[in-house]
N, C-alpha and C. Protein backbone atom coordinates (compact mmCIF):
# COMPACT_ATOMS: atom_id res chain seq x y z
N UNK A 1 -5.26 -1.35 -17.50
CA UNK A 1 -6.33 -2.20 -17.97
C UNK A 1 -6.93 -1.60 -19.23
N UNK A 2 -6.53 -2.14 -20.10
CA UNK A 2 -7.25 -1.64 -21.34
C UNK A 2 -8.22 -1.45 -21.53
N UNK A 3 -9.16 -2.82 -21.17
CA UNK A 3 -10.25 -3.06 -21.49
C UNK A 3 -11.03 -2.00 -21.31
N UNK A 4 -10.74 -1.48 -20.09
CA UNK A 4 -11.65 0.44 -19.42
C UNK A 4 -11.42 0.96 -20.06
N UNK A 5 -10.64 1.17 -20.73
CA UNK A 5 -10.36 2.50 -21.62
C UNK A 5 -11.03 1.90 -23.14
N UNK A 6 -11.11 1.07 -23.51
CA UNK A 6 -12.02 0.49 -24.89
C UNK A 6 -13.40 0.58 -24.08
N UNK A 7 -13.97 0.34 -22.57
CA UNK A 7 -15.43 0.22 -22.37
C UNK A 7 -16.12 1.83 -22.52
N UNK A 8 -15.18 2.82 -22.48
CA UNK A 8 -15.00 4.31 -22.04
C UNK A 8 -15.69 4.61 -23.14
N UNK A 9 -15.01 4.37 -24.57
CA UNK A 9 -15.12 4.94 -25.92
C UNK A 9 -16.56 4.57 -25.77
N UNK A 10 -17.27 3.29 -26.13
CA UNK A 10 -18.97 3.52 -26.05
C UNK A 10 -19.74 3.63 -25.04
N UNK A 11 -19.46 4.11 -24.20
CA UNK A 11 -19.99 4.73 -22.84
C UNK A 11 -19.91 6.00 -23.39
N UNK A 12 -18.93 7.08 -24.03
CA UNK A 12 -19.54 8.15 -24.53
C UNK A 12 -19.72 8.20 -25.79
N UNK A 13 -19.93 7.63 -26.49
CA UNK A 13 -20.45 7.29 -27.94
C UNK A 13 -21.88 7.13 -27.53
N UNK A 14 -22.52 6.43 -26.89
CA UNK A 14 -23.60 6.02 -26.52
C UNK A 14 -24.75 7.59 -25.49
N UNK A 15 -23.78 8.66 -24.90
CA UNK A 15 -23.80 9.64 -24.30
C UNK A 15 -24.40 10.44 -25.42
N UNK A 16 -23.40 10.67 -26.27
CA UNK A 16 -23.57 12.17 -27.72
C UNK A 16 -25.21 11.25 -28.39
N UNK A 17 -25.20 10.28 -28.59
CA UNK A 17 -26.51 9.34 -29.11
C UNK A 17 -27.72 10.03 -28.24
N UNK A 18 -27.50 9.57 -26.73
CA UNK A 18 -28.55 10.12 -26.00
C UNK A 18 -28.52 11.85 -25.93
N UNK A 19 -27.98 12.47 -25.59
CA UNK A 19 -27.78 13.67 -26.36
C UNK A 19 -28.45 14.13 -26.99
N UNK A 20 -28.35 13.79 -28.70
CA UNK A 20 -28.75 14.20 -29.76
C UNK A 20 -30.23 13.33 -29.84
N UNK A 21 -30.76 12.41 -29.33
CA UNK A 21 -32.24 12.09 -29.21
C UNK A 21 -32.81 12.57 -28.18
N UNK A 22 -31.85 12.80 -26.75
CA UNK A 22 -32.75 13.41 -25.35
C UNK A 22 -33.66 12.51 -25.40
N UNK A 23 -32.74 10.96 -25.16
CA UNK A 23 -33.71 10.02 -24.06
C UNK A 23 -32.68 10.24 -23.00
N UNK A 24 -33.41 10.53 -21.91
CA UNK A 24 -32.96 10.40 -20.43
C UNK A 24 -33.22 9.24 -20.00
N UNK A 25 -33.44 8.48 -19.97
CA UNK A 25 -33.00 6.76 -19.16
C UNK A 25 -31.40 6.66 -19.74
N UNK A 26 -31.67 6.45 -21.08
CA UNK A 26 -30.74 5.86 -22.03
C UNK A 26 -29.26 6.80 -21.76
N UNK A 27 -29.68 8.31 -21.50
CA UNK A 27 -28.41 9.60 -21.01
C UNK A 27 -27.79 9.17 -19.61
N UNK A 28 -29.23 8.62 -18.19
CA UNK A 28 -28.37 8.19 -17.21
C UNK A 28 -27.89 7.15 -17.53
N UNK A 29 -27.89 6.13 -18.11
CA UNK A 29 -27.22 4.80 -18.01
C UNK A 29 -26.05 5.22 -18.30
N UNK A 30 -25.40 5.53 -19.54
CA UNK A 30 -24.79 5.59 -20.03
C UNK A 30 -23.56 6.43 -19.61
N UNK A 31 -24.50 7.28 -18.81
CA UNK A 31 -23.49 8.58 -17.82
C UNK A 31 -22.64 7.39 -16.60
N UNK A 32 -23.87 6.86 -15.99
CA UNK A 32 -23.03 5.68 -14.99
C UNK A 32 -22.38 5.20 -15.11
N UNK A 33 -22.34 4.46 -16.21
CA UNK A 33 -21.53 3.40 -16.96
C UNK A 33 -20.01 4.23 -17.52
N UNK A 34 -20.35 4.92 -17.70
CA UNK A 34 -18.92 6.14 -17.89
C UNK A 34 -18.33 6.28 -16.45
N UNK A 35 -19.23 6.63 -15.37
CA UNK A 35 -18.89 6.95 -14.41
C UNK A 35 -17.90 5.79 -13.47
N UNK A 36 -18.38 4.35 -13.89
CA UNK A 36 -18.02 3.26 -13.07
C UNK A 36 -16.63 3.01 -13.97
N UNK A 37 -16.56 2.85 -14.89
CA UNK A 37 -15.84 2.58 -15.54
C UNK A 37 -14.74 3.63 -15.80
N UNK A 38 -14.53 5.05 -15.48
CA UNK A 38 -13.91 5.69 -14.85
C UNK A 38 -13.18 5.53 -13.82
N UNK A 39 -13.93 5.09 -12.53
CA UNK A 39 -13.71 5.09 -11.32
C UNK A 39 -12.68 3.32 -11.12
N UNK A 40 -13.00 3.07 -11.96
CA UNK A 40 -12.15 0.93 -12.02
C UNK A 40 -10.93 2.05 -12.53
N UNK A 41 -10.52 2.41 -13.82
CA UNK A 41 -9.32 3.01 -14.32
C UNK A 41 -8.86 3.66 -13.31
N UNK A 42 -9.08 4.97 -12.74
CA UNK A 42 -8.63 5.27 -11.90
C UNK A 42 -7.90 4.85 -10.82
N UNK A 43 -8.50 3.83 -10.39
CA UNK A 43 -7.82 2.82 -9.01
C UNK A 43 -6.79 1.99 -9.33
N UNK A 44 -6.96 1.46 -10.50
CA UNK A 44 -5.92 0.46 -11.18
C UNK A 44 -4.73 1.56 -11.73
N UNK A 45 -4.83 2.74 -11.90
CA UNK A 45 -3.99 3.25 -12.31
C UNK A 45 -2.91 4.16 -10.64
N UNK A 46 -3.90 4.31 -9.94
CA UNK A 46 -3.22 4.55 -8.66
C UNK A 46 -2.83 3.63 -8.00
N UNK A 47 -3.09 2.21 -8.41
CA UNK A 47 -2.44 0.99 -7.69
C UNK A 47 -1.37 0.31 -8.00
N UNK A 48 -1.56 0.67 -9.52
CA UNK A 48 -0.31 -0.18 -10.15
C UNK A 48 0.96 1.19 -10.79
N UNK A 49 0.95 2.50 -10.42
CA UNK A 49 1.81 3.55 -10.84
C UNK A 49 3.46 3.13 -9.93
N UNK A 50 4.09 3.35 -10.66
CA UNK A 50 5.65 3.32 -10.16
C UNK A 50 5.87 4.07 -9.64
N UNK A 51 6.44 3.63 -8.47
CA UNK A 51 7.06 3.85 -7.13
C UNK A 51 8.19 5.52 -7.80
N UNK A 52 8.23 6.63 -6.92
CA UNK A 52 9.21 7.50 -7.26
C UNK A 52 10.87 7.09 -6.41
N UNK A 53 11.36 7.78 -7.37
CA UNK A 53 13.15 7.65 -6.99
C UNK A 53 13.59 6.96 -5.51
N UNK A 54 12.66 8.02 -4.45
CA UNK A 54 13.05 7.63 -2.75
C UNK A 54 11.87 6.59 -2.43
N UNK A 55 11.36 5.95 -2.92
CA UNK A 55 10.60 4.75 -2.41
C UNK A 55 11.07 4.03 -2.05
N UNK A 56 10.79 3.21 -0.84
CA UNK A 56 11.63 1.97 0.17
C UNK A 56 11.41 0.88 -0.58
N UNK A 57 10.87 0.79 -1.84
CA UNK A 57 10.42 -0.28 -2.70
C UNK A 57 11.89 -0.64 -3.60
N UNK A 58 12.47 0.50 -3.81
CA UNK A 58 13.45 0.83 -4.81
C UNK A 58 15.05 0.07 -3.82
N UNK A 59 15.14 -0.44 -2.96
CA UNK A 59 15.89 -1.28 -1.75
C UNK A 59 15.50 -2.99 -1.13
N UNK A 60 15.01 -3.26 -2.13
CA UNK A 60 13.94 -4.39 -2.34
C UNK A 60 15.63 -5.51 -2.85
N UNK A 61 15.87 -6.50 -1.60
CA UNK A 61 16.75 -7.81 -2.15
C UNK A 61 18.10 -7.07 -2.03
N UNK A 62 18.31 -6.03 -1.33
CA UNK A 62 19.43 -5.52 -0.79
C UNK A 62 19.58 -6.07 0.91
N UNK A 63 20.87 -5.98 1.07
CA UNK A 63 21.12 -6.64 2.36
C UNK A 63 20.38 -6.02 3.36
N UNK A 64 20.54 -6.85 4.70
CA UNK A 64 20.07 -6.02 5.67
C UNK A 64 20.25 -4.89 6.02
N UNK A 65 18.75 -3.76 5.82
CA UNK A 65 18.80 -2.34 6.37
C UNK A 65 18.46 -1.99 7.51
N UNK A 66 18.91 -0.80 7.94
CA UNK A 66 18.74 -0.47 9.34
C UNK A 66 17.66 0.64 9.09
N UNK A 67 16.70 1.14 9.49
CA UNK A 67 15.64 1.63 9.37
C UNK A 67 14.59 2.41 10.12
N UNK A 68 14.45 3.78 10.11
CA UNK A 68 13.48 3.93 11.05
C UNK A 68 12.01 4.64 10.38
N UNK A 69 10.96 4.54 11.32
CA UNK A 69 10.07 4.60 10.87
C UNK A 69 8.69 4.69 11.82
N UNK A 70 7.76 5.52 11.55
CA UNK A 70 6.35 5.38 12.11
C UNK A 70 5.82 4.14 12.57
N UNK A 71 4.92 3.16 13.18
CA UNK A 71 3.96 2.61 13.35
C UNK A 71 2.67 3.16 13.01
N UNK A 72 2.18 2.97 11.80
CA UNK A 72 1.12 3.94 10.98
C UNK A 72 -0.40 3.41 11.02
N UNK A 73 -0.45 2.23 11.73
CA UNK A 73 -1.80 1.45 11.87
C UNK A 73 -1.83 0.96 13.16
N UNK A 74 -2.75 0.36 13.58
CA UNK A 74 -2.60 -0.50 14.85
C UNK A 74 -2.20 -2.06 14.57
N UNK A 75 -1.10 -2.33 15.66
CA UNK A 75 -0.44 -3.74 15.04
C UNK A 75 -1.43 -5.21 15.10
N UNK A 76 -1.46 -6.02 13.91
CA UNK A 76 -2.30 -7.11 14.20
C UNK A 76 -1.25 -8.11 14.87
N UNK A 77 -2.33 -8.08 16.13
CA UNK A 77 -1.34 -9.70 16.84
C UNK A 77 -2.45 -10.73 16.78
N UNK A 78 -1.74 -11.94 16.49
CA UNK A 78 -1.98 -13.17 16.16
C UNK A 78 -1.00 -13.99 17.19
N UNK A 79 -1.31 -15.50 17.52
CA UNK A 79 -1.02 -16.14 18.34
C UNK A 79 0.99 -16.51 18.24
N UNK A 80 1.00 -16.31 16.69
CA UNK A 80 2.55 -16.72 16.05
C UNK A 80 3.29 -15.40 15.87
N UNK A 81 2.51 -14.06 15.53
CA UNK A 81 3.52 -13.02 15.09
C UNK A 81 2.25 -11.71 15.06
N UNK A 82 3.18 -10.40 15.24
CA UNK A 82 2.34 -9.31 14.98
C UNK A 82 3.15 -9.02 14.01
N UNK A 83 2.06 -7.96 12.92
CA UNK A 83 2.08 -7.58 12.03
C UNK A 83 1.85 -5.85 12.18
N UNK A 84 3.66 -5.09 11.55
CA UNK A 84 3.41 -3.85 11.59
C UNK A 84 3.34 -3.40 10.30
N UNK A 85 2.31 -2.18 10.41
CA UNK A 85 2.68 -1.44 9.39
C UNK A 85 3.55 -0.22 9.55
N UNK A 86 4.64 -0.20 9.00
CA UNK A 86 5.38 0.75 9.33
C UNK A 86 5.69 1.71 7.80
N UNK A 87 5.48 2.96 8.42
CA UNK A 87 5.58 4.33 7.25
C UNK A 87 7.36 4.41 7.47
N UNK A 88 8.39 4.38 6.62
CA UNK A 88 9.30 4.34 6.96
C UNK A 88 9.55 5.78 6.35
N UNK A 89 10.90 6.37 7.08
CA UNK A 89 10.93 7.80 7.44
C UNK A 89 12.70 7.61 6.65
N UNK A 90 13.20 6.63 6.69
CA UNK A 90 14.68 7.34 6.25
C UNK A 90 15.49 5.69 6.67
N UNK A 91 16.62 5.28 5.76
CA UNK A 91 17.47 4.16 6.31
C UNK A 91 18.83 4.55 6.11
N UNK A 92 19.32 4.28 7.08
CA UNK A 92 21.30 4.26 7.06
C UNK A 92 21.43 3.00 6.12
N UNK A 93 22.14 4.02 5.50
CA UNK A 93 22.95 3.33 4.50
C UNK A 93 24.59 3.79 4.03
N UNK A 94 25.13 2.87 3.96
CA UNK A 94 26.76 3.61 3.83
C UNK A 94 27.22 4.80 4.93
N UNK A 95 26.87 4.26 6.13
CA UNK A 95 27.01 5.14 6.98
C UNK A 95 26.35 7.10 6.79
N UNK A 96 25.59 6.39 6.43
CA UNK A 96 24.75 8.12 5.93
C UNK A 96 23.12 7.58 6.03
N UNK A 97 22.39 8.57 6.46
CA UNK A 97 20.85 8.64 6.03
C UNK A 97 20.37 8.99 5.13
N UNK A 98 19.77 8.32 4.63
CA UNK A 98 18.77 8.61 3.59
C UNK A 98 17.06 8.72 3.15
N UNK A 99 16.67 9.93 3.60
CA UNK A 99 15.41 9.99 3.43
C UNK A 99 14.53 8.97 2.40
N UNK A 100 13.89 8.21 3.26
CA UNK A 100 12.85 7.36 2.09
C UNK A 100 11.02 7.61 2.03
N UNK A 101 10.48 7.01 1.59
CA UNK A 101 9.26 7.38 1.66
C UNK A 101 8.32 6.12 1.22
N UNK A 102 7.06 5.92 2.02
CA UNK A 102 6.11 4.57 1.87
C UNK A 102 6.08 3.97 3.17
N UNK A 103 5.36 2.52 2.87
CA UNK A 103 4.85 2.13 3.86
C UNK A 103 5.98 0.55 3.80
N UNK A 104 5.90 -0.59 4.62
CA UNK A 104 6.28 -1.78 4.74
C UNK A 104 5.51 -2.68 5.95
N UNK A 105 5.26 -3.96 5.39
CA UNK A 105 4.55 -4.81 6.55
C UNK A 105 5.94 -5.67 7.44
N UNK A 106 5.79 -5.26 8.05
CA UNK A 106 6.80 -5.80 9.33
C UNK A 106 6.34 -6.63 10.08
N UNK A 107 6.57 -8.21 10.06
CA UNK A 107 6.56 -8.72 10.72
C UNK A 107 7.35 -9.77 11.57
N UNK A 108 6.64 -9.48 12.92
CA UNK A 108 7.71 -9.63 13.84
C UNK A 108 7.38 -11.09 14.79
N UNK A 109 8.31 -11.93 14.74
CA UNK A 109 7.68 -13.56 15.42
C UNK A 109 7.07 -13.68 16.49
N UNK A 110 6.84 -12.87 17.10
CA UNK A 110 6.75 -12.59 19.11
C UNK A 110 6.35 -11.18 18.86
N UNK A 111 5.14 -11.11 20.00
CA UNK A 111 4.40 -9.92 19.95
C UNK A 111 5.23 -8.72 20.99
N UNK A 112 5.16 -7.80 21.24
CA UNK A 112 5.89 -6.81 21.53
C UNK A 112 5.12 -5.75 21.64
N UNK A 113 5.39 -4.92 22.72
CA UNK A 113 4.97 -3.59 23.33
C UNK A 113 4.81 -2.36 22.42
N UNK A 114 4.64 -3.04 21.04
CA UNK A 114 4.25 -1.85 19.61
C UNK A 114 3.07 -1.38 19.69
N UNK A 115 3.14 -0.06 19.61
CA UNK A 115 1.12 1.01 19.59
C UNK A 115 1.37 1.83 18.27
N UNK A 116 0.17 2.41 17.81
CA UNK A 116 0.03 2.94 16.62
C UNK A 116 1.09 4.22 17.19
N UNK A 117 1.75 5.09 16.00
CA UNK A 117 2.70 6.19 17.00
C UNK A 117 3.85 5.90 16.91
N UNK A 118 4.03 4.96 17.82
CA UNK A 118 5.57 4.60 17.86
C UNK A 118 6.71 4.60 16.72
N UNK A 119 7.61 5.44 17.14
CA UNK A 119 8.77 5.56 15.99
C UNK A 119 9.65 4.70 16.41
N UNK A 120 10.13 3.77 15.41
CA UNK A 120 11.02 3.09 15.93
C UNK A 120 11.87 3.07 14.97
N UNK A 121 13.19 1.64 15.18
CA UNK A 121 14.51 1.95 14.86
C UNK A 121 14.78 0.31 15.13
N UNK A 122 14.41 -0.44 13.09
CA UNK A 122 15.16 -1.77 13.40
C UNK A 122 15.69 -2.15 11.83
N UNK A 123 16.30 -3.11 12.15
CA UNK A 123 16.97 -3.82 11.04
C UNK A 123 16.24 -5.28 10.20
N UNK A 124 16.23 -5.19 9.05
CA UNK A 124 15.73 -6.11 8.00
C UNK A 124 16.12 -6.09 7.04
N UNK A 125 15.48 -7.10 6.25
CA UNK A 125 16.17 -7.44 4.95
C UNK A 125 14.69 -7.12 4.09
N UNK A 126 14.79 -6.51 3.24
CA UNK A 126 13.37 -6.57 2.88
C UNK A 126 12.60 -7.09 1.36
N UNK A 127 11.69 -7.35 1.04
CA UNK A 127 11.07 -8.33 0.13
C UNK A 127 10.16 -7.83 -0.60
N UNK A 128 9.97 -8.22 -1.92
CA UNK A 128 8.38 -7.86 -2.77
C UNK A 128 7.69 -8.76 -2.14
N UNK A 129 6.19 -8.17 -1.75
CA UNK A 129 4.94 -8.48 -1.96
C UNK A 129 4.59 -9.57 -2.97
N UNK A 130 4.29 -10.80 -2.93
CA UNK A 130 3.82 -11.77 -4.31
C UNK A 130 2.70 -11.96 -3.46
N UNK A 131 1.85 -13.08 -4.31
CA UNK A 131 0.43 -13.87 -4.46
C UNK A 131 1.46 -14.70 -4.33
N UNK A 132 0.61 -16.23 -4.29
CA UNK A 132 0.68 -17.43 -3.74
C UNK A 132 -0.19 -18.35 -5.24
N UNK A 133 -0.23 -17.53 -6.11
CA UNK A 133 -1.40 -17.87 -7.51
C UNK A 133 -1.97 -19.05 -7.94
N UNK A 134 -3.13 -18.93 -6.49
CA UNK A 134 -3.79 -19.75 -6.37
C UNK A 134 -5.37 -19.49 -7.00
N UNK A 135 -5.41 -20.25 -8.50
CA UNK A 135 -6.58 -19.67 -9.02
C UNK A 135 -7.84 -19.50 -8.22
N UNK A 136 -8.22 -18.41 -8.41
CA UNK A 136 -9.11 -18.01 -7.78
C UNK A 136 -9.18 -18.00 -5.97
N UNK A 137 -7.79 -17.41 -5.72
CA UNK A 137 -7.60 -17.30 -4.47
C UNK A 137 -7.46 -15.66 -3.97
N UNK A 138 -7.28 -15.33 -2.92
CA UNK A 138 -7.06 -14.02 -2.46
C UNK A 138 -5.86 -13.48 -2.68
N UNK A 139 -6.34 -12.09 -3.31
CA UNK A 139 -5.55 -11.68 -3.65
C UNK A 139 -4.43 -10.61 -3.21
N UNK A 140 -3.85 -11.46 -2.10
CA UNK A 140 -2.25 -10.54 -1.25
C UNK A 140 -1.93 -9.01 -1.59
N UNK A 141 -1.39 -9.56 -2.91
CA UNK A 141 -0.50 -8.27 -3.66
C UNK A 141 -1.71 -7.51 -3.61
N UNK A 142 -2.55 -7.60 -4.50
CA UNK A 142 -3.54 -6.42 -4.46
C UNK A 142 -4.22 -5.72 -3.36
N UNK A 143 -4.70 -6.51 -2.15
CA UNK A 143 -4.86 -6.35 -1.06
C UNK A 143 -3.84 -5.76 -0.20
N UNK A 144 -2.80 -5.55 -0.13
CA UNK A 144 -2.02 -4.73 0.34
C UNK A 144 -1.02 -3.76 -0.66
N UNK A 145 -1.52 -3.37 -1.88
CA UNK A 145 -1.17 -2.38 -2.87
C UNK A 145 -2.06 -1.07 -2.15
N UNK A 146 -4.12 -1.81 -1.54
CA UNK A 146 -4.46 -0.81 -1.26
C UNK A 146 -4.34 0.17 -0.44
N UNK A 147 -3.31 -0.96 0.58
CA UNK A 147 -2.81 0.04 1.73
C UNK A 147 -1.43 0.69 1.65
N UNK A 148 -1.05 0.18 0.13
CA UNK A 148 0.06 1.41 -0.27
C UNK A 148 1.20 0.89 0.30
N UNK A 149 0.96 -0.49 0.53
CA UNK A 149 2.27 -1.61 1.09
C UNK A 149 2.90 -2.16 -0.04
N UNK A 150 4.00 -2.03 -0.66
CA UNK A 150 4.61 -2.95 -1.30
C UNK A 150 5.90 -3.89 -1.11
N UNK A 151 6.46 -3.69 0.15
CA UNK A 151 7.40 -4.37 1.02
C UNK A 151 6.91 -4.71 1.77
N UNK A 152 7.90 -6.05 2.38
CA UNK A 152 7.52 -6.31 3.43
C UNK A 152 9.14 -6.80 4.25
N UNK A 153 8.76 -7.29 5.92
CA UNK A 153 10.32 -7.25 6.23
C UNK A 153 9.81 -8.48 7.36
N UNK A 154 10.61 -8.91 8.07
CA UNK A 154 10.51 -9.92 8.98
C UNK A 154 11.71 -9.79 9.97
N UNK A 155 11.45 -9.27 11.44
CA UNK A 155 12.44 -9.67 12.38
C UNK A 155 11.78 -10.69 13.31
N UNK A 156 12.89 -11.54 13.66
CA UNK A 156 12.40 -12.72 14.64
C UNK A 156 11.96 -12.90 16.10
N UNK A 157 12.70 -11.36 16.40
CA UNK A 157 13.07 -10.84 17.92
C UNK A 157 12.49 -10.05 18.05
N UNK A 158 11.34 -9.72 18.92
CA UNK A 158 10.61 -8.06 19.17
C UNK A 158 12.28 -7.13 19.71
N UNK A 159 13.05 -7.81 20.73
CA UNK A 159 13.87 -7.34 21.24
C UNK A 159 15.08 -6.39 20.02
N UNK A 160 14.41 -6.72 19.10
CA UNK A 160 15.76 -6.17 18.05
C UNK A 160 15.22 -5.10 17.30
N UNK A 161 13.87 -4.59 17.86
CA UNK A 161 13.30 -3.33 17.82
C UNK A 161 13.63 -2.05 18.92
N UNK A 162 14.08 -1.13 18.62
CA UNK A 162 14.13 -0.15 19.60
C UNK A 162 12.84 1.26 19.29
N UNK A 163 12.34 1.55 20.16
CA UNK A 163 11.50 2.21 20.26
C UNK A 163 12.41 3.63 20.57
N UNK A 164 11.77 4.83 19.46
CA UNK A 164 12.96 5.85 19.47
C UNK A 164 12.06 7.08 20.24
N UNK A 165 10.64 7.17 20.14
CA UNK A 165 9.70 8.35 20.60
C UNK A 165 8.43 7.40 20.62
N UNK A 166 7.33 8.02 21.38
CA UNK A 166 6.02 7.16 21.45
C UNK A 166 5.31 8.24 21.36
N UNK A 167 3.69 7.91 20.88
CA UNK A 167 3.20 8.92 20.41
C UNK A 167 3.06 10.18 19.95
N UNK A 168 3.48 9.73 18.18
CA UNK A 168 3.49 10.46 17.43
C UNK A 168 2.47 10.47 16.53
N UNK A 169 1.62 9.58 16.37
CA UNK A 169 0.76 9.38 15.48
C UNK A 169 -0.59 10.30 15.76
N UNK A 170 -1.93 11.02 14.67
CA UNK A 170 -2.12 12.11 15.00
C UNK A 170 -2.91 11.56 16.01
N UNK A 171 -3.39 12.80 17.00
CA UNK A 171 -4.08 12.16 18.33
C UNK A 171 -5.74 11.69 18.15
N UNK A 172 -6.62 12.34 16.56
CA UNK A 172 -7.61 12.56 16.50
C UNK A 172 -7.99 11.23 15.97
N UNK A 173 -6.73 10.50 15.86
CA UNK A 173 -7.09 9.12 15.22
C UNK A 173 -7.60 8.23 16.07
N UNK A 174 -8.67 7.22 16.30
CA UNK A 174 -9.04 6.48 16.91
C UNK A 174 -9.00 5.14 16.73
């Protein structure tokens, strides 16, 4: 976002001013206003940074993978489908494993015996994250950038999940 980084320049232009007169109203504002406008760059720059080499992002519109992985949240069930978040740990591929790294929203049509913890072991095809760009509507992608989700996957069958270990997730979590 540019614009932060052009609001930055007279946020401390406006700083060395207060400064060199030592008005303090005019020194905190200006400090804040640095400060907020800092803190927007920052987030936008940790939200929108590219994925490294082993990211499960980087397998995005490749055929169905086989996959295993954490249960890293508690699953949302809804009347049509629960929704996992799964930290994925590594996918067979070419008959070999391959360590991966990140998160994916998994969802599954039929709710199923999933708890935060659970390592499991299933197969998908997996997808970018879009909006629906509906002016002035909610915003998906960004809303799940914050949880560091940028895939997502869909099985139809809880049954086509195998559960590989159960509670693993840390215990202090509530």
């Amino acid at each position: 976002d540019q614009w932060l980084l052009f609001g930055l320049i007279p946020a401390f232009a406006g700083m060395l001013i207060a400064l060199l007169k030592t008005r303090t109203p005019l020194l905190w504002l200006t400090i804040m206003t640095a400060m907020f406008l800092m803190s927007n760059l920052a987030i936008n720059l940790d939200l929108y940074q590219t994925p490294g080499p082993g990211h499960i992002s980087r397998h995005v519109r490749e055929d169905k993978l086989v996959m295993d992985g954490m249960i890293s949240a508690n699953p949302q069930v809804s009347p049509d489908k629960t929704s996992l978040t799964v930290s994925v740990l590594r996918i067979w591929k070419d008959q070999a494993l391959l360590p991966v790294e990140g998160s994916i929203l998994l969802n599954v049509a039929t709710g199923g015996p999933f708890k935060y913890g659970d390592v499991i072991r299933f197969r998908t095809k997996l997808k970018a994250i879009h909006n629906f760009n509906n002016p002035g509507g909610f915003d998906y992608e960004r809303y799940l950038r914050y949880r560091h989700i940028l895939v997502r996957g869909f099985i139809n069958n809880p049954a086509n999940i195998v559960v590989l270990r159960e509670n693993q997730g840390n215990p202090l979590r509530l």
